[in-house]
Protein backbone atom coordinates (compact mmCIF):
# COMPACT_ATOMS: atom_id res chain seq x y z
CA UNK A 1 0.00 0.00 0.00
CA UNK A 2 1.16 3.63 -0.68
CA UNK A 3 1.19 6.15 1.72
CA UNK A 4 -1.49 8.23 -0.39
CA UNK A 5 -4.19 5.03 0.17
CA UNK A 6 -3.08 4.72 3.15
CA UNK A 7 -4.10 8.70 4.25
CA UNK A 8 -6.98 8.44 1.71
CA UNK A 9 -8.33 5.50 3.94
CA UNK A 10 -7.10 6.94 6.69
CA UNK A 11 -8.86 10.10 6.33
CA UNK A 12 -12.24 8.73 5.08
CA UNK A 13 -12.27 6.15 8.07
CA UNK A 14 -11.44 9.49 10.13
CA UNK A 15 -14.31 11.59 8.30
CA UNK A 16 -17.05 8.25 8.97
CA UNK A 17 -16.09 8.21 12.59
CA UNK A 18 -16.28 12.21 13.27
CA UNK A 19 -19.93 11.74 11.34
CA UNK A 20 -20.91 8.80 13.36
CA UNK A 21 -20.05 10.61 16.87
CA UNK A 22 -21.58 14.09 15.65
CA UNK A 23 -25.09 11.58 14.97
CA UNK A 24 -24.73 9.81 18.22
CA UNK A 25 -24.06 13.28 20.53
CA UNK A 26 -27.02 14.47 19.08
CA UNK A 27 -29.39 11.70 19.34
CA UNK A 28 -28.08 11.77 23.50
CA UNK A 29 -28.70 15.38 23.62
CA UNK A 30 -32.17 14.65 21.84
CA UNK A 31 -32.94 11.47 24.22
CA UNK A 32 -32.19 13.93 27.44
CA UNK A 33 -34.58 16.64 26.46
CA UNK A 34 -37.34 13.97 25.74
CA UNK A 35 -36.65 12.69 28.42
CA UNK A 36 -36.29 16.28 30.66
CA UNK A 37 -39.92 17.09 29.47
CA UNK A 38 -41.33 13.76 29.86
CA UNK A 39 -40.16 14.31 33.36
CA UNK A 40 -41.65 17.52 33.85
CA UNK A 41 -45.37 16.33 32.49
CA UNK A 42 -48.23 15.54 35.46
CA UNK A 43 -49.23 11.40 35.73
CA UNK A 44 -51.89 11.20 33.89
CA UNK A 45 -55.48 10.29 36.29
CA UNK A 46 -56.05 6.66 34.40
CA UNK A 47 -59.62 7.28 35.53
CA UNK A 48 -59.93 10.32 33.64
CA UNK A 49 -58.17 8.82 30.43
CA UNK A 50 -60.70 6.03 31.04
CA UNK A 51 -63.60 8.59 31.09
CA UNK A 52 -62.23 10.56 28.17
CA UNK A 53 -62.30 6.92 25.80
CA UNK A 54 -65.69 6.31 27.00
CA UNK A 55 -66.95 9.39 25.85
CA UNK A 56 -65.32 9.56 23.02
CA UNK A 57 -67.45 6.10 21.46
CA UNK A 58 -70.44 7.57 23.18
CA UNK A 59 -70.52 10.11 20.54
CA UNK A 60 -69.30 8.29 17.64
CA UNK A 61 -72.43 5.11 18.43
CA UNK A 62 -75.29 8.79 18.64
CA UNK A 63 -73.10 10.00 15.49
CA UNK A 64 -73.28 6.25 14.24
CA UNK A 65 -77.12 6.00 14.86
CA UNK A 66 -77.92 9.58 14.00
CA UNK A 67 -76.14 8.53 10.38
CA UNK A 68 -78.65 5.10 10.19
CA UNK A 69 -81.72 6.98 10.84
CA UNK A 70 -80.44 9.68 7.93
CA UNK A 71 -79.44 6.63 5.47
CA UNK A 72 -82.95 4.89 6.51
CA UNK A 73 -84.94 8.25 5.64
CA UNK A 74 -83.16 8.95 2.43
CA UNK A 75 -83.90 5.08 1.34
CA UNK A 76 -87.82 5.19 2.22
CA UNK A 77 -87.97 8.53 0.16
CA UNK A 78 -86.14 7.30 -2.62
CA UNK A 79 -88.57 4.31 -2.86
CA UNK A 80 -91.49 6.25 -2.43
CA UNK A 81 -90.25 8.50 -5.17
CA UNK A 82 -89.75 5.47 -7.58
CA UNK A 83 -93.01 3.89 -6.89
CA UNK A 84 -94.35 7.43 -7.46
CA UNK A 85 -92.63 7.66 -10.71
CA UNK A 86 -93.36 3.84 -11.75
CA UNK A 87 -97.13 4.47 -11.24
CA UNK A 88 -96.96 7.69 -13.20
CA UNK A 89 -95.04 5.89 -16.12
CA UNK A 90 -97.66 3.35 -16.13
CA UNK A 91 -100.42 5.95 -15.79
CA UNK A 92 -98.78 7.46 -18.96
CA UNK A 93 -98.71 4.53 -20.89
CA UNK A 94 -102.19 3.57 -20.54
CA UNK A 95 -103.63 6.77 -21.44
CA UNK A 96 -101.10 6.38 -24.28
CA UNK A 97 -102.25 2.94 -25.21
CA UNK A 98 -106.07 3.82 -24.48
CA UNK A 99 -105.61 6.64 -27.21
CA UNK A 100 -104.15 4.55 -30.06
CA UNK A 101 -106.68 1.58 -29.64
């Protein structure tokens, strides 16, 4: 090996490991200031987190039924209209029919 490999090698080997402790200092100094204001947050009440979930699928099943009764009342007018409009077709072909005959 020449001594220009070896400092090329040398030097990128150097440049990886500078790069590699810069990443790793910062992910420590990211870690302890997670971890500082982790620290500084209240416990949370379980009951209260408990209370919150409940709630929270109280109003989705109303929002849930609310959306069935909706869904239910737009399907019985949309049959009544086609039965309306079937019977009127029909109405509109007989007259039609009774004329030509």
């Amino acid at each position: 090996m020449t001594t220009s490999t070896t400092t090329s090698r040398d030097t990128i080997s150097d440049t990886a490991r500078r790069g590699q402790e810069t990443y790793a200092n910062a992910v420590h100094l990211w870690v302890d200031s997670i971890q500082k204001v982790i620290g500084s947050l209240p416990t949370p009440d379980s009951k209260l987190l408990h209370e919150v979930v409940d709630d929270y699928f109280t109003v989705a099943e109303q929002v849930l039924a609310t959306q069935r009764k909706f869904a239910n009342s737009v399907l019985a007018a949309t049959a009544s209209a086609v039965t309306d409009a079937r019977s009127a077709a029909q109405d509109v072909a007989r007259d039609a029919a009774a004329k030509t005959s």
